[in-house]
Structures are given as structure tokens and as C-alpha cells.
N, C-alpha and C. Protein backbone atom coordinates (compact mmCIF):
# COMPACT_ATOMS: atom_id res chain seq x y z
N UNK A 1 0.95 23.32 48.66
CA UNK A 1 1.59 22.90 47.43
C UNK A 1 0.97 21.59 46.92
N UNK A 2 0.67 20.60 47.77
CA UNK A 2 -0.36 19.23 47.30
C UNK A 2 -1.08 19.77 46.91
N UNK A 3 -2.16 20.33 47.07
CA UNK A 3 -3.59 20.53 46.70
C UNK A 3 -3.77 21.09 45.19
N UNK A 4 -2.63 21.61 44.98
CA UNK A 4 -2.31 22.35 43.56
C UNK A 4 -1.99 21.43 42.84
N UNK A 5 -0.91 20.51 43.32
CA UNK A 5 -0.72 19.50 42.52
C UNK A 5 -1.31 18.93 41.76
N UNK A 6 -2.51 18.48 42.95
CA UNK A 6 -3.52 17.79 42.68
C UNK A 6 -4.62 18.33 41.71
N UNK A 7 -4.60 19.84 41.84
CA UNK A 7 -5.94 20.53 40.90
C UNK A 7 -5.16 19.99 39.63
N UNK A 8 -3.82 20.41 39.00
CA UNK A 8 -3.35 20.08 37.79
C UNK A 8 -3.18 19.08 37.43
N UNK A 9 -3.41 18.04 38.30
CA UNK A 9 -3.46 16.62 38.15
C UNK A 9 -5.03 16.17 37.11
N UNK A 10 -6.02 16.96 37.85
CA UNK A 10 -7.49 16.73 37.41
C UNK A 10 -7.72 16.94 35.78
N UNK A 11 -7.21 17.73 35.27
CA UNK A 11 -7.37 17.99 34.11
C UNK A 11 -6.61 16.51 33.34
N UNK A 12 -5.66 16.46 33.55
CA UNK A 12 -4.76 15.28 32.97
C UNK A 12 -5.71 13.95 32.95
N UNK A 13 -6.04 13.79 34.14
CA UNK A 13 -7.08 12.49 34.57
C UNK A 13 -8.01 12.41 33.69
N UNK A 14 -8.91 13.73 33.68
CA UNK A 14 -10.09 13.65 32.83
C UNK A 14 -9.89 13.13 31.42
N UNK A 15 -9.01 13.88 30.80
CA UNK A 15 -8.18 13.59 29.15
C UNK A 15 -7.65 12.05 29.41
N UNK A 16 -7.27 11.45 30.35
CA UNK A 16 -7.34 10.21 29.85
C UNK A 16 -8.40 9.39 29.92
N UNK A 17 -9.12 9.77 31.20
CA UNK A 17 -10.76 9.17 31.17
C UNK A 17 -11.52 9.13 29.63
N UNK A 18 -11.50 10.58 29.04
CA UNK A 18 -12.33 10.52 28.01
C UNK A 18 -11.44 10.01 27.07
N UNK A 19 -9.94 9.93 26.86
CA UNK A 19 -9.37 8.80 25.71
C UNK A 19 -9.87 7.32 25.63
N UNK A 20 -9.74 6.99 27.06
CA UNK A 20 -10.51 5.69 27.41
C UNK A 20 -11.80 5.41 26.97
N UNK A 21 -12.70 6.30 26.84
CA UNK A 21 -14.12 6.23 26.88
C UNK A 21 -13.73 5.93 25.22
N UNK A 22 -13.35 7.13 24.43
CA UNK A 22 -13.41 7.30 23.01
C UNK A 22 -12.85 5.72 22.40
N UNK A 23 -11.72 5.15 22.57
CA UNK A 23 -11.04 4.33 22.19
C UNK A 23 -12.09 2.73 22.53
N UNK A 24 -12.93 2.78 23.44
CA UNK A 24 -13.89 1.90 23.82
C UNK A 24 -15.12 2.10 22.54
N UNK A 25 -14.83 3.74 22.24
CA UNK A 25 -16.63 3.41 21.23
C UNK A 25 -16.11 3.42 19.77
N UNK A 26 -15.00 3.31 19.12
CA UNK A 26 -14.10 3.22 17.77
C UNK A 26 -15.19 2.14 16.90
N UNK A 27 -15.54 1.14 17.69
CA UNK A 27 -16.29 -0.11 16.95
C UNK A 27 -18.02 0.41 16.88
N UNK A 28 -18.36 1.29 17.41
CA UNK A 28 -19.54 1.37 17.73
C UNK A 28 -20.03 1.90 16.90
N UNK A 29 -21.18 1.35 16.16
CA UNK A 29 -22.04 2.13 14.95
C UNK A 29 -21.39 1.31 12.89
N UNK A 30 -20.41 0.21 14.05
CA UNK A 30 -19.93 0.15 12.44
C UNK A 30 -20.37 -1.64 12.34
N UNK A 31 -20.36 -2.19 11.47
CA UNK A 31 -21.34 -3.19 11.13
C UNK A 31 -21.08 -4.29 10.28
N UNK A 32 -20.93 -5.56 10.32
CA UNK A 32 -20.51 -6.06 9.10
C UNK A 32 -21.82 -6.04 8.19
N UNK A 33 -21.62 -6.78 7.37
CA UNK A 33 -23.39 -7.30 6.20
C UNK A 33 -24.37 -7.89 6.64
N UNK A 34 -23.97 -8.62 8.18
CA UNK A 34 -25.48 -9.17 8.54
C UNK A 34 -25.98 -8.05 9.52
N UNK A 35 -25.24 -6.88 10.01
CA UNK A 35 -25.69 -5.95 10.59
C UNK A 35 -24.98 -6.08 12.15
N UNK A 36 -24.13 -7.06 12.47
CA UNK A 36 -23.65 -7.06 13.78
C UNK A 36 -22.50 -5.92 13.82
N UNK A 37 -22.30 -5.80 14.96
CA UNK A 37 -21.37 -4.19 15.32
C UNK A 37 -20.35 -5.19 15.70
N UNK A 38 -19.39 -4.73 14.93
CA UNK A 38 -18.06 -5.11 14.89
C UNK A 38 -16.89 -3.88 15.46
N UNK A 39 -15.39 -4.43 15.82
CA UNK A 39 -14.79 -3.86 16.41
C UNK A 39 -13.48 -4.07 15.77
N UNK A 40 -13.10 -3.68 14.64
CA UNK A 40 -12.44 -4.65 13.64
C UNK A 40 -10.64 -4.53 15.05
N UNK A 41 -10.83 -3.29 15.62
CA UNK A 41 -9.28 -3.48 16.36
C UNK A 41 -9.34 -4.67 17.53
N UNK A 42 -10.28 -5.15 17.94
CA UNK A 42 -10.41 -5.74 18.64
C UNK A 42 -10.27 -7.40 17.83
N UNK A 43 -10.98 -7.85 17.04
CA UNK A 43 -10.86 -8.34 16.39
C UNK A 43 -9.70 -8.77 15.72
N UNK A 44 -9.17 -8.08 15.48
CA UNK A 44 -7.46 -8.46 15.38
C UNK A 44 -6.61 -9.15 16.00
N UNK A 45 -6.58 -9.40 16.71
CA UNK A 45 -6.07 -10.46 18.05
C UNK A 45 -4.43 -9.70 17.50
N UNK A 46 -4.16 -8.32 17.80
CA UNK A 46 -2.91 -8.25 18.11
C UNK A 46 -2.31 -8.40 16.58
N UNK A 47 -3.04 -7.84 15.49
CA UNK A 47 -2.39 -7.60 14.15
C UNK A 47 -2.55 -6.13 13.90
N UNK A 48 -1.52 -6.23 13.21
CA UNK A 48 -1.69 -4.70 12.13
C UNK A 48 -3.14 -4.68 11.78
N UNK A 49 -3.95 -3.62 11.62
CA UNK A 49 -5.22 -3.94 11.07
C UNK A 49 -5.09 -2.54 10.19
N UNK A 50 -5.75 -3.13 8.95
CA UNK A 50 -5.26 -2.08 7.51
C UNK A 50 -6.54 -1.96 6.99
N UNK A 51 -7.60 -0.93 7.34
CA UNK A 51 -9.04 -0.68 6.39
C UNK A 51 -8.60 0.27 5.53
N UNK A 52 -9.33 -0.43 4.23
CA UNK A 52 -9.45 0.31 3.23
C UNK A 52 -10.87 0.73 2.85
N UNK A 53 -10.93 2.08 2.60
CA UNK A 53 -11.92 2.76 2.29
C UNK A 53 -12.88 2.75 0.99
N UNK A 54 -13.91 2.50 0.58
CA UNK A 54 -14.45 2.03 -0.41
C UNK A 54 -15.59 2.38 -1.10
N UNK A 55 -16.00 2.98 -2.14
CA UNK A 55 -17.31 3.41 -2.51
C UNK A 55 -17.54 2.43 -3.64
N UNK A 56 -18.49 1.95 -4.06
CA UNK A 56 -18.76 1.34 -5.31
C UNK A 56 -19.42 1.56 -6.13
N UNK A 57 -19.72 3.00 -6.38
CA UNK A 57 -20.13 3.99 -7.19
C UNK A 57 -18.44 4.52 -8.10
N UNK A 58 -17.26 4.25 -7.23
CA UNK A 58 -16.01 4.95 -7.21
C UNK A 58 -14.94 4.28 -8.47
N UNK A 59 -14.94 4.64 -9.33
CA UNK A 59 -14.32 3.66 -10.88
C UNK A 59 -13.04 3.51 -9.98
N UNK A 60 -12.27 4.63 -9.94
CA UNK A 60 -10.89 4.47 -8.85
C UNK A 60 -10.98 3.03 -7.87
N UNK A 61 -11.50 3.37 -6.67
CA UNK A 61 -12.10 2.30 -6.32
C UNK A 61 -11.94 0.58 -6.60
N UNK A 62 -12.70 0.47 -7.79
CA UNK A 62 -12.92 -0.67 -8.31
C UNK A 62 -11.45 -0.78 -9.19
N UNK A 63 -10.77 -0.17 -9.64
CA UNK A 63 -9.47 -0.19 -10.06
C UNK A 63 -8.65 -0.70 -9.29
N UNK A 64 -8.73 -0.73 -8.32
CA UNK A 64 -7.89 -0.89 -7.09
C UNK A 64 -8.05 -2.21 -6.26
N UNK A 65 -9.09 -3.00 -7.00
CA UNK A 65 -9.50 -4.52 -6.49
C UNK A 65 -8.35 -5.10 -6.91
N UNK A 66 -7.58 -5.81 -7.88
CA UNK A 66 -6.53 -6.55 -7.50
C UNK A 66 -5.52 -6.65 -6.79
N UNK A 67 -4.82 -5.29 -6.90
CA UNK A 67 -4.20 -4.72 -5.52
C UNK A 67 -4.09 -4.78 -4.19
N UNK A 68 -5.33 -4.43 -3.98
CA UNK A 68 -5.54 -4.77 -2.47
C UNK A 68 -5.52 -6.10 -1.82
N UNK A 69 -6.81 -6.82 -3.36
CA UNK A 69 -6.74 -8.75 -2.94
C UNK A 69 -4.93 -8.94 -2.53
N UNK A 70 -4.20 -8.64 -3.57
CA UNK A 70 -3.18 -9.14 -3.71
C UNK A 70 -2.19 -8.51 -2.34
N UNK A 71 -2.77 -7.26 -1.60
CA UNK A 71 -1.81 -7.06 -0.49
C UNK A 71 -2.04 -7.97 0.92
N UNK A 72 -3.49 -8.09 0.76
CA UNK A 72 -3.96 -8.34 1.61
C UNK A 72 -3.86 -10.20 1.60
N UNK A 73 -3.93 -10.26 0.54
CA UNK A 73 -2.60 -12.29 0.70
C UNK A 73 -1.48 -12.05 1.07
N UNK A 74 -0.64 -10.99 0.82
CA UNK A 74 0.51 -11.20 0.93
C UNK A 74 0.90 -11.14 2.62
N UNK A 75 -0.11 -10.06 2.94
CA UNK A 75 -0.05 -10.25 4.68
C UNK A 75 -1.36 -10.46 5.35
N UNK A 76 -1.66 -11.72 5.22
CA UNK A 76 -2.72 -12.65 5.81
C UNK A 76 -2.57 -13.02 7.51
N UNK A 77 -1.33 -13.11 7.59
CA UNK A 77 -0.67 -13.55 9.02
C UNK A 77 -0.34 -12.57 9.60
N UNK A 78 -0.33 -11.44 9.07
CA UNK A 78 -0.03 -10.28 10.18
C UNK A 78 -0.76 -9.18 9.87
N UNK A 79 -1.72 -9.12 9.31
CA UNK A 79 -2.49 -7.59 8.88
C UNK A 79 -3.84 -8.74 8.94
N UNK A 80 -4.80 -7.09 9.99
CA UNK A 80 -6.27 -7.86 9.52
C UNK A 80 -6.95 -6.95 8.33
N UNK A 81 -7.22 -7.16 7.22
CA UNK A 81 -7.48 -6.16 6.18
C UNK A 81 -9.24 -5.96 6.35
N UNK A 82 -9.98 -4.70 6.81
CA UNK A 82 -11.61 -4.68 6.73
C UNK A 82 -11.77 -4.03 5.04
N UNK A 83 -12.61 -4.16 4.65
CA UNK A 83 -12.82 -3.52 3.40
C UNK A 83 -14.06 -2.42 4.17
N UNK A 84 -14.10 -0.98 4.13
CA UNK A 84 -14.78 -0.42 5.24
C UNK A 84 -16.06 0.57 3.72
N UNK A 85 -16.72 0.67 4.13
CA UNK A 85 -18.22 1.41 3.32
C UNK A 85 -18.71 2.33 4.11
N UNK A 86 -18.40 3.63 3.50
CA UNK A 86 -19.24 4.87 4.40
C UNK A 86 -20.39 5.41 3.77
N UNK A 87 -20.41 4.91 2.78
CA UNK A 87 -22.35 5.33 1.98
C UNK A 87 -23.08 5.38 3.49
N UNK A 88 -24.01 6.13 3.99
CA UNK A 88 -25.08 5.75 5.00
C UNK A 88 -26.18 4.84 3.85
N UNK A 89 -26.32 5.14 3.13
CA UNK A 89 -27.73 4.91 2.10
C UNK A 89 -27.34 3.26 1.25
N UNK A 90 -26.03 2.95 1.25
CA UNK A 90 -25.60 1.48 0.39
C UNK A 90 -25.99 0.47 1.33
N UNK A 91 -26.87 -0.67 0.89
CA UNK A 91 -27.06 -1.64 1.56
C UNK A 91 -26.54 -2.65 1.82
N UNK A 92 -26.55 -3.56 2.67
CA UNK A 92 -25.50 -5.02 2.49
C UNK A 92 -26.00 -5.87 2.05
N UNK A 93 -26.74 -5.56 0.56
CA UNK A 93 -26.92 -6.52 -0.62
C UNK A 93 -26.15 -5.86 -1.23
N UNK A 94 -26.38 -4.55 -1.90
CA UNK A 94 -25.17 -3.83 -2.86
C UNK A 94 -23.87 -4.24 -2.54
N UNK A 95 -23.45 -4.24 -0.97
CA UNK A 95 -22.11 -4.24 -1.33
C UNK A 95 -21.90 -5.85 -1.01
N UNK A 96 -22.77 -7.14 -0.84
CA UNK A 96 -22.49 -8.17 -1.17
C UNK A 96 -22.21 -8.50 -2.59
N UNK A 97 -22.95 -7.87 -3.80
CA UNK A 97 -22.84 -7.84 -4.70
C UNK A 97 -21.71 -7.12 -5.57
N UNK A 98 -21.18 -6.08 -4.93
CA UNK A 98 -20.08 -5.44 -5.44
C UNK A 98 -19.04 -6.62 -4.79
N UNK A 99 -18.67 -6.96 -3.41
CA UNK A 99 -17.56 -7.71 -3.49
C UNK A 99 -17.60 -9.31 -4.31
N UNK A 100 -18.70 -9.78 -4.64
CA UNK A 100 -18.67 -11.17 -5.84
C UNK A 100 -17.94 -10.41 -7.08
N UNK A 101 -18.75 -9.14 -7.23
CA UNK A 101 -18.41 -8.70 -8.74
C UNK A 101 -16.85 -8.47 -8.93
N UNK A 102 -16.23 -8.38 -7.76
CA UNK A 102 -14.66 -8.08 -8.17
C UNK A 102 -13.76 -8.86 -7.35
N UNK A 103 -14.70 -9.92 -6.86
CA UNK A 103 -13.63 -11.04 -5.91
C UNK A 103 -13.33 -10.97 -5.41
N UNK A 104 -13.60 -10.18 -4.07
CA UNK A 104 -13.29 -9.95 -3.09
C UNK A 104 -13.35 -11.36 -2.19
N UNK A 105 -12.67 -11.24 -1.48
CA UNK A 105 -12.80 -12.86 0.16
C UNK A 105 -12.51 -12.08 1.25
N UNK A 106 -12.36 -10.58 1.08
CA UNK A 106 -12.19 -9.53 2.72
C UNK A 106 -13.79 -9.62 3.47
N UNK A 107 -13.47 -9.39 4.80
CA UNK A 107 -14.36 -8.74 5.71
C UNK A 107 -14.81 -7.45 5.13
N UNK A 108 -16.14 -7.40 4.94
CA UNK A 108 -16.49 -5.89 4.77
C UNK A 108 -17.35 -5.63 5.86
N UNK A 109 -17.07 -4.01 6.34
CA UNK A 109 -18.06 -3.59 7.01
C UNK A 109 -18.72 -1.97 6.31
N UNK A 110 -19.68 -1.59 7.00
CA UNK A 110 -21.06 -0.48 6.76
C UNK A 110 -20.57 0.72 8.12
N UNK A 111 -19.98 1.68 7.60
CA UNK A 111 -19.41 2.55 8.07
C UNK A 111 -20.72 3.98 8.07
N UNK A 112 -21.92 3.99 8.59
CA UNK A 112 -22.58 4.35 8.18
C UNK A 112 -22.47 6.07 9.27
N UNK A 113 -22.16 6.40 10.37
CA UNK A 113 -21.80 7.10 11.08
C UNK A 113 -20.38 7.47 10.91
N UNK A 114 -19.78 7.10 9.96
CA UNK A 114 -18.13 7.80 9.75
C UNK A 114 -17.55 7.50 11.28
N UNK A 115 -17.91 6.64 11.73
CA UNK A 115 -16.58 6.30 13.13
C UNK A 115 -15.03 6.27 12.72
N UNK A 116 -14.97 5.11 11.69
CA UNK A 116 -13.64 4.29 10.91
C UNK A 116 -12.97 5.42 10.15
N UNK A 117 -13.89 6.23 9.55
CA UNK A 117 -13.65 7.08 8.43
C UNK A 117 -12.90 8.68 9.39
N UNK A 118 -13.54 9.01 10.42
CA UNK A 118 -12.94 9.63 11.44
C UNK A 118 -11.79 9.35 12.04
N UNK A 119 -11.57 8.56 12.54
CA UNK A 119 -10.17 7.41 13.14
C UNK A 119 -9.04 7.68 12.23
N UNK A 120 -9.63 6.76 10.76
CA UNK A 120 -8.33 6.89 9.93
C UNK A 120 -8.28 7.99 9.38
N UNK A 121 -8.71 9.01 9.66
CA UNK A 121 -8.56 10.74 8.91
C UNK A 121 -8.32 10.57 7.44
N UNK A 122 -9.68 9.56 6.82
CA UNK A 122 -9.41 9.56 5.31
C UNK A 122 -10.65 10.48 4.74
N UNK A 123 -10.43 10.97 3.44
CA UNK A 123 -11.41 12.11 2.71
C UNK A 123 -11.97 11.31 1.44
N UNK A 124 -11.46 10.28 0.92
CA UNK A 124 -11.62 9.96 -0.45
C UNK A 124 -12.01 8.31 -0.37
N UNK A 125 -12.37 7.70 -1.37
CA UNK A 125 -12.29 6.44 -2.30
C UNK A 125 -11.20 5.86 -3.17
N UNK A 126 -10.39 5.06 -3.51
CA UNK A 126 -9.83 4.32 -2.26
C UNK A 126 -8.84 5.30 -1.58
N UNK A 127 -8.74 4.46 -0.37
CA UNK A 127 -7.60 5.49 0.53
C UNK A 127 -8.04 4.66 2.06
N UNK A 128 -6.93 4.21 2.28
CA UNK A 128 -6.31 3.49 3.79
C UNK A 128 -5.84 3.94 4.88
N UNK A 129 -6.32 3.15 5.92
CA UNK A 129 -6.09 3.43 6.77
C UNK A 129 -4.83 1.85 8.11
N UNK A 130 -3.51 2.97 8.27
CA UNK A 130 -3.11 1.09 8.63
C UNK A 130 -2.65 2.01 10.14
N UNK A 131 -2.84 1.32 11.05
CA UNK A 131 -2.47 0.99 12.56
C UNK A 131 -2.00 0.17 13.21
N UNK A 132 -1.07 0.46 13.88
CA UNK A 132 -0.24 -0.60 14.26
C UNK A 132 -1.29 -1.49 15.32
N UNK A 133 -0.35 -2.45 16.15
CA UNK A 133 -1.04 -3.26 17.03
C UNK A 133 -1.78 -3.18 18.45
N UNK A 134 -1.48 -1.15 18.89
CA UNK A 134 -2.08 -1.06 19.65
C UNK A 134 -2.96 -0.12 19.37
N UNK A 135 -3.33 0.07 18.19
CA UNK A 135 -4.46 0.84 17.68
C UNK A 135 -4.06 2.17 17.07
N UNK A 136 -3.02 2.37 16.92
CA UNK A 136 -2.67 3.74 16.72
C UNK A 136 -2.27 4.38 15.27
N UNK A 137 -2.93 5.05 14.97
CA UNK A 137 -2.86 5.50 13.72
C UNK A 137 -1.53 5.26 13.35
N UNK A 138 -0.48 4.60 12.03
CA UNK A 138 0.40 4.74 12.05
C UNK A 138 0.82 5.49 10.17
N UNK A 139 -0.08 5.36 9.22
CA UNK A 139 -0.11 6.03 8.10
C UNK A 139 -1.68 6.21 7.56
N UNK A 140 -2.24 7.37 7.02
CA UNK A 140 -3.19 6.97 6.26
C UNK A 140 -3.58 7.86 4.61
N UNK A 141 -3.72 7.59 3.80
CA UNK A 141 -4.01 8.20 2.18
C UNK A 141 -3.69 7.04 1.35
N UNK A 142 -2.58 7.46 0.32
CA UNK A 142 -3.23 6.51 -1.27
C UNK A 142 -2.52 5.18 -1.06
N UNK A 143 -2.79 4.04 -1.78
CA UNK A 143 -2.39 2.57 -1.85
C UNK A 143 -1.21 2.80 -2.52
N UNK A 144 -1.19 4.07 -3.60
CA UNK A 144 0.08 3.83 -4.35
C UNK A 144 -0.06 5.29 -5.45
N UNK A 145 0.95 4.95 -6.08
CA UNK A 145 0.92 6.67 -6.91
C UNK A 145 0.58 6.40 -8.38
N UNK A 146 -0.59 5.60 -8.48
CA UNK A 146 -0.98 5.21 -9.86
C UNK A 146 -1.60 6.05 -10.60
N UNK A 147 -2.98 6.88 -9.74
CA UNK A 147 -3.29 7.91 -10.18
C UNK A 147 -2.54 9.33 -9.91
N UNK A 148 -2.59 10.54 -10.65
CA UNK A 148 -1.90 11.07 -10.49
C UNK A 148 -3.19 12.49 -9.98
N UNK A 149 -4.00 12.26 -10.66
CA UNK A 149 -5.34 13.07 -10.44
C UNK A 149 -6.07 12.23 -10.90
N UNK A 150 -7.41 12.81 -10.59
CA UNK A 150 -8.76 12.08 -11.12
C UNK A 150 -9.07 11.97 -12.52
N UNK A 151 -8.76 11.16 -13.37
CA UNK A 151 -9.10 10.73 -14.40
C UNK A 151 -7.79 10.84 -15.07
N UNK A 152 -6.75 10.47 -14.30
CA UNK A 152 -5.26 10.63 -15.15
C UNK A 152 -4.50 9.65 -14.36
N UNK A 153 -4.08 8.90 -14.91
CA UNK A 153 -3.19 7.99 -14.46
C UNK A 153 -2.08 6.92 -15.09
N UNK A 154 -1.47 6.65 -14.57
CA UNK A 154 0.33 6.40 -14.57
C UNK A 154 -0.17 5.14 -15.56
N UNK A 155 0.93 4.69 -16.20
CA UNK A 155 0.55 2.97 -16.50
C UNK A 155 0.89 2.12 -15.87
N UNK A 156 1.83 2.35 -14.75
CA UNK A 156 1.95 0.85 -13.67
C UNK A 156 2.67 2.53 -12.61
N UNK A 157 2.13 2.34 -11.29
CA UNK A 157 2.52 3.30 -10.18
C UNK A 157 4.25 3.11 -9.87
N UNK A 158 4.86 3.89 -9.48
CA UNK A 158 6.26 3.89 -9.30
C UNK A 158 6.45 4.13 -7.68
N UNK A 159 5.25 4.39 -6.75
CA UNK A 159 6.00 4.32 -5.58
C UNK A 159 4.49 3.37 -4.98
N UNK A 160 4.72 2.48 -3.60
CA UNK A 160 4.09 1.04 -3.09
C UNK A 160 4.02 2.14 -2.00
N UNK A 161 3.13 3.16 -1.75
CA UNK A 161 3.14 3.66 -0.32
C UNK A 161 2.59 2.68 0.62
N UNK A 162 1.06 1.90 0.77
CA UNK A 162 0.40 1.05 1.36
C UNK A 162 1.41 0.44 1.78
N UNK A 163 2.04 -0.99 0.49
CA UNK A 163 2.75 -1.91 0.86
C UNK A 163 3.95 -1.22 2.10
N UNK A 164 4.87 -0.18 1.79
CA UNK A 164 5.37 0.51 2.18
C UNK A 164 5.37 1.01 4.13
N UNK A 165 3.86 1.06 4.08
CA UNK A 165 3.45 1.50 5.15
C UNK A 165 3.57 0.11 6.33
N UNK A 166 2.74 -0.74 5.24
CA UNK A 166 2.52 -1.95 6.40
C UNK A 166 3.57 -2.67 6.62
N UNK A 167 5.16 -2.70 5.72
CA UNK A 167 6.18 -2.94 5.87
C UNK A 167 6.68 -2.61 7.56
N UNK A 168 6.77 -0.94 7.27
CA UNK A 168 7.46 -0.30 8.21
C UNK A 168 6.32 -0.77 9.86
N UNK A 169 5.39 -0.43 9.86
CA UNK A 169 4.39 -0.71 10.73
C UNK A 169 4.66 -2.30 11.67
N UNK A 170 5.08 -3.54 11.10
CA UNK A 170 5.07 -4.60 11.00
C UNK A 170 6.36 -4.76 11.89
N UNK A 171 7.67 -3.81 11.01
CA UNK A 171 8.90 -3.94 12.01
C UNK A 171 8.99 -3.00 13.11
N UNK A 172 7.91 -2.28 13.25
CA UNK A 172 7.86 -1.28 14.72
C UNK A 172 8.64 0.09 14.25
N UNK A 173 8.47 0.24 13.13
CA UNK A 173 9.12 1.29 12.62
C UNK A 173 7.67 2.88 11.97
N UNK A 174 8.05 3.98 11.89
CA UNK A 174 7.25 4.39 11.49
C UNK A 174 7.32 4.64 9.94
N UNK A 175 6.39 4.62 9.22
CA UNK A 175 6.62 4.91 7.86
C UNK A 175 7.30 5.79 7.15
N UNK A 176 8.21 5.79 6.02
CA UNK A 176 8.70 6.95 5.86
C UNK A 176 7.78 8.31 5.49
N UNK A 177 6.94 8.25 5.15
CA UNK A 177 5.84 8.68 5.07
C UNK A 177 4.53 8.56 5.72
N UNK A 178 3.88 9.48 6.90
CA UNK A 178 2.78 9.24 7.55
C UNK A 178 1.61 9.98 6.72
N UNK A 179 1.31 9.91 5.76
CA UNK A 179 0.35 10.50 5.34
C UNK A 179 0.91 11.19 3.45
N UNK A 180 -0.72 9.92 3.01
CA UNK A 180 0.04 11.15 1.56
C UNK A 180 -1.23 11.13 0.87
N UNK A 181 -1.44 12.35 0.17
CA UNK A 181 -2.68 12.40 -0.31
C UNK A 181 -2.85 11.29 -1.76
N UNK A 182 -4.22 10.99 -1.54
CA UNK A 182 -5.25 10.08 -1.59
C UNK A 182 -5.85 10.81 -3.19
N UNK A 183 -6.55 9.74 -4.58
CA UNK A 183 -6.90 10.84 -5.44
C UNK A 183 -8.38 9.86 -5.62
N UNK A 184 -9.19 10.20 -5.65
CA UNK A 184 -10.33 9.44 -5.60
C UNK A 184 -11.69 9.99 -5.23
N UNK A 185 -12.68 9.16 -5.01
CA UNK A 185 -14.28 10.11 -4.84
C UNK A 185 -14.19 10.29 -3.40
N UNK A 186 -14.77 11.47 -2.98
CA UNK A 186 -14.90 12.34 -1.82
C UNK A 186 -16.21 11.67 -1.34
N UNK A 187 -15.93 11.28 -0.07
CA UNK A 187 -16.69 10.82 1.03
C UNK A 187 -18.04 12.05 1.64
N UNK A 188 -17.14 13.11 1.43
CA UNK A 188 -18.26 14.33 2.16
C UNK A 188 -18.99 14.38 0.77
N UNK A 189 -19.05 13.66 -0.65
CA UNK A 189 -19.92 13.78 -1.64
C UNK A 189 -21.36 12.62 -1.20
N UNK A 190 -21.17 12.30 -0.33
CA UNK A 190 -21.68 11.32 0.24
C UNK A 190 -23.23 11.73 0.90
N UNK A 191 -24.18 11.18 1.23
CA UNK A 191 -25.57 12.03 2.22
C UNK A 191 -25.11 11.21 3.88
């Protein structure tokens, strides 16, 4: 009866071995602008950490710069906000130049292997990803319900999903919503 135990034990072991392994390479392949490999969960020293997804080809996107500046002051002390880039082909002059052009003061990183973009199970431009403090996916899709489709949109959004999210996240709560679709440029439009 041990020995059986033990065979059904092996499988279990392995699945956490390779969670371990996976959760060790999350940072790997992703980059800030001078090209160093960053680990933005690690980096966090024990915050919410909230990447938002970003093309700058993406009008949506760039719509979405005050917003974010403005969430990402509002929780400075408890959210680490990355501004994350999955172009493989955008350089970190372009996107030094895209964040002057719209004022950005976030961390950006070069998501060039879709690690971040995998993790937070996002498809589009903009569209977030927030995790609580021990790394764990806790919501990810739109900042808010401004657009309604692509090239149609609200005149001021009526529901704060983001804000919403990192609320609930913050008090150890889960969002009322884990996931809501996202309306913006498609990442797999991407090379």
C-alpha cells in the first residue's frame, strides 16, 4: 500500500517541480529599454503589480494615456504599474519616444517572446493585466468600458473595471469580475 502511495505521489511532485521551474522563468526574455531582463514580480517588493499592455501603432492605446498615468498615481504605494510592449520588431528608441510623446514616468518593458503577454492571458492593445502579491493572476482585459467596439466609443466610460480590480486585489478580495473582454489592436496582428 506505501509504494502506491508513493507512485501517486510522483506525479503531484513533478507538477509542482515544473510550477516552480515556470514561475522562476516569468521574467525571462522580458527587458526594460536599456535591454536588462527584468522580473517586474520580483521587483515589486510585495505590491500588487498591474502591466498594462501596449502597442504604439494602437490609437486605442494612446487614448488610454491619461488614464492609466492617472491610475497608476493614484496607487503609487501599493501597485507596481510596468507599461509592457510585445512588438518583437519595436525598438527602445520608438518606445522611448512614444512614452515622452504622451508623458509617460512608468517603467516600460520589451515583451518580445510574449512571456508577460502569456501570464496575463491578454489578446489586445490596451488591456491589463493585475496580480495580486504573490503573483497570481487576479483579473485581466479592459481598463474600462469606454470603448464599446473598435472605432465606437462611449463619451466618458460608465463602469472603472481596472480601478475596480486593483481595489478588490489590494483588500484580498477577488474582483467582482475576473476577466472582461478587452476592445483594441490584436497582439497575434503582431510578427
Amino acid at each position: 500500500m506505501r509504494s502506491r502511495t508513493c507512485r501517486n505521489l510522483v506525479p503531484v511532485l513533478f507538477a509542482i517541480f515544473v510550477t516552480c521551474l515556470a514561475w522562476q522563468s516569468y521574467g525571462q526574455n522580458v527587458e526594460d529599454l536599456t535591454g536588462k531582463t527584468v522580473d517586474p514580480f520580483r521587483d515589486a517588493s510585495g505590491k500588487v503589480v498591474v502591466l498594462v499592455f501596449l502597442r504604439t501603432d494602437c490609437p486605442i492605446s494612446n487614448r488610454y494615456a491619461p488614464t492609466i498615468q492617472e491610475l497608476s498615481a493614484r496607487y503609487s504605494r501599493q501597485a507596481a504599474f510596468w507599461l509592457v510592449y510585445p512588438d518583437k520588431k519595436i525598438s527602445a528608441a520608438v518606445i522611448r519616444k512614444y512614452l515622452q510623446d504622451y508623458g509617460y514616468k512608468l517603467p516600460a518593458l520589451r515583451d518580445p517572446q510574449r512571456v508577460l503577454v502569456a501570464q496575463g492571458r491578454v489578446q489586445v492593445t490596451p488591456e491589463v493585466a493585475v496580480f495580486d502579491t504573490r503573483g497570481r493572476l487576479a483579473y485581466h482585459g479592459r481598463i474600462d468600458n469606454w470603448y464599446e467596439d473598435f472605432g465606437r466609443s462611449r463619451s466618458a466610460p460608465t463602469t472603472h473595471d481596472l480601478d475596480d480590480a486593483i481595489r478588490a486585489t489590494l483588500s484580498g478580495k477577488p474582483p467582482a469580475a475576473a476577466v472582461t473582454d478587452a476592445v483594441g489592436c490584436y497582439i497575434s496582428d503582431l510578427q
